[in-house]
Protein backbone atom coordinates (compact mmCIF):
# COMPACT_ATOMS: atom_id res chain seq x y z
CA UNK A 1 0.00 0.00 0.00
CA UNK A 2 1.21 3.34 -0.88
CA UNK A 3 0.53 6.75 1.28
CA UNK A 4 -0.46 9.52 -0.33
CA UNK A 5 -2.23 13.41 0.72
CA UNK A 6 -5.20 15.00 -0.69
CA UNK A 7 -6.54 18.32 -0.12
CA UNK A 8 -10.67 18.64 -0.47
CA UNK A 9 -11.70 22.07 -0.33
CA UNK A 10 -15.44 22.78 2.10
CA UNK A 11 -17.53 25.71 1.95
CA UNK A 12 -18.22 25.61 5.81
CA UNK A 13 -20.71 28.86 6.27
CA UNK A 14 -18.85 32.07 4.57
CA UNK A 15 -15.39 30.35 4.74
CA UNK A 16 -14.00 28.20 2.53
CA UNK A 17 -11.64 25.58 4.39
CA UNK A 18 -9.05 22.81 3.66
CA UNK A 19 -9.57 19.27 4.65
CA UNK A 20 -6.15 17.58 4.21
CA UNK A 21 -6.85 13.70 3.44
CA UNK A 22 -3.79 11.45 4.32
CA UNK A 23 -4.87 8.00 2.89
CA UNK A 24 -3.54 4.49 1.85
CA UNK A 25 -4.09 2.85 -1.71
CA UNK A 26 -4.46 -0.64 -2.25
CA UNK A 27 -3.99 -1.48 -6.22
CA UNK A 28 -6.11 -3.95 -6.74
CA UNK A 29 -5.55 -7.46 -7.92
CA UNK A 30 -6.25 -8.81 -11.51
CA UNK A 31 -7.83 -11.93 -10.66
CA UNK A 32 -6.54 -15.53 -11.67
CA UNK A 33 -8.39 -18.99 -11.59
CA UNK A 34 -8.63 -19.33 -8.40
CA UNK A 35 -8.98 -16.16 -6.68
CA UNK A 36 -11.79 -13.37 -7.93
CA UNK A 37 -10.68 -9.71 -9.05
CA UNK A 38 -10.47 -7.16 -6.53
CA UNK A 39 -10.99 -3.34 -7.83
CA UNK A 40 -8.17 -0.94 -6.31
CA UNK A 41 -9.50 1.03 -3.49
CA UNK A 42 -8.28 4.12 -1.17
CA UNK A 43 -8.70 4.24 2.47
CA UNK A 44 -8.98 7.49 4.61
CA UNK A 45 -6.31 7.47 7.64
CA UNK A 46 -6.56 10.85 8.83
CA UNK A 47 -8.42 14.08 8.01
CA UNK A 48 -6.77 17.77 9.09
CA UNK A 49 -8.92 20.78 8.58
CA UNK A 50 -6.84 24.02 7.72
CA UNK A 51 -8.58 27.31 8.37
CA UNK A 52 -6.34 30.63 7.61
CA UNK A 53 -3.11 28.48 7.81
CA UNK A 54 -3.79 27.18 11.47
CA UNK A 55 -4.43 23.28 11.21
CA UNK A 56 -7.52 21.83 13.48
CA UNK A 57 -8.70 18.37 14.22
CA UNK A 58 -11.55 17.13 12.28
CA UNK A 59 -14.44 16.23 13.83
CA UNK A 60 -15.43 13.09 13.71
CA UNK A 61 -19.12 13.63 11.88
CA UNK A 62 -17.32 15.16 9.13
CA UNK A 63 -14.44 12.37 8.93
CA UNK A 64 -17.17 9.74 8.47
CA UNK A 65 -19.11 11.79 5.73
CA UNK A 66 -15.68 12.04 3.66
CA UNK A 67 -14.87 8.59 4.67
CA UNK A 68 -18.61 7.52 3.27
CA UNK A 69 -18.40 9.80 -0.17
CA UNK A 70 -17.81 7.58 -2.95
CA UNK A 71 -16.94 11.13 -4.97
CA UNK A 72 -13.73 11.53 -3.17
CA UNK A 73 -12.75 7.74 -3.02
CA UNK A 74 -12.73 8.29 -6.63
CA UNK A 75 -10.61 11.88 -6.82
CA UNK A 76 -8.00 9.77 -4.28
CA UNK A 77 -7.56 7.00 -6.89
CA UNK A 78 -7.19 9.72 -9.56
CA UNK A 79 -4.68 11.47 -7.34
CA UNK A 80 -2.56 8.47 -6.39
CA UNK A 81 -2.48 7.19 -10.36
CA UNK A 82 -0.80 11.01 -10.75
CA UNK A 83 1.71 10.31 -7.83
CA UNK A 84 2.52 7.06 -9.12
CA UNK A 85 3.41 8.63 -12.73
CA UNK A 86 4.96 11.39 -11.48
CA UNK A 87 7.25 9.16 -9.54
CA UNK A 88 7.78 6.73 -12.58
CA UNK A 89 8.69 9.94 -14.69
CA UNK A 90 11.13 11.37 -12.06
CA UNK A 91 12.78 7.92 -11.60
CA UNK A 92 13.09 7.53 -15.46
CA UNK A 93 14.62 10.65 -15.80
CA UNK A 94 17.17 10.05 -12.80
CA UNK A 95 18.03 7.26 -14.45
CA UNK A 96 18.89 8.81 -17.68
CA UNK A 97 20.75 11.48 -15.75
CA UNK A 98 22.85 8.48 -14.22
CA UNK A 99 23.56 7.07 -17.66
């Protein structure tokens, strides 16, 4: 499982705040004979709120709702696939560089 961080922005009354999403990515498996195909998946391990630059707990009500939206389990797949090809391209091109 790789770690990754997301921010989600929330229009909380007039203010519009950060929730800072540190979650895990499991891939996924392809299947064989034996064993059935399991769909990659992301799994919320902590949420921060950050209002004005000052970083808050989040409270629990609000954890579960973002834990529960199928929405942002799908922008934290999206997000990981970027990591993983930005990391790909960077290690590519350190490679190169080496050469």
């Amino acid at each position: 499982m790789s770690r990754h961080t997301h921010s989600h922005f929330i229009e909380i009354g007039r203010e519009e705040v950060e929730a800072r999403i540190s979650f895990t990515v499991d891939k996924g498996y392809a299947g064989d004979r034996i064993d059935p195909p399991c769909p990659p998946s992301a799994e919320i391990q902590s949420v921060e709120i950050v209002v004005k630059g000052q970083k808050h707990d989040c409270p629990k009500w609000l954890s579960d709702l973002l834990s529960a939206d199928e929405g942002i389990h799908n922008d934290l797949l999206l997000e990981a696939g970027e990591d993983e090809a930005a990391w790909a391209d960077e290690r590519d091109e350190m490679r190169r560089e080496a050469a």
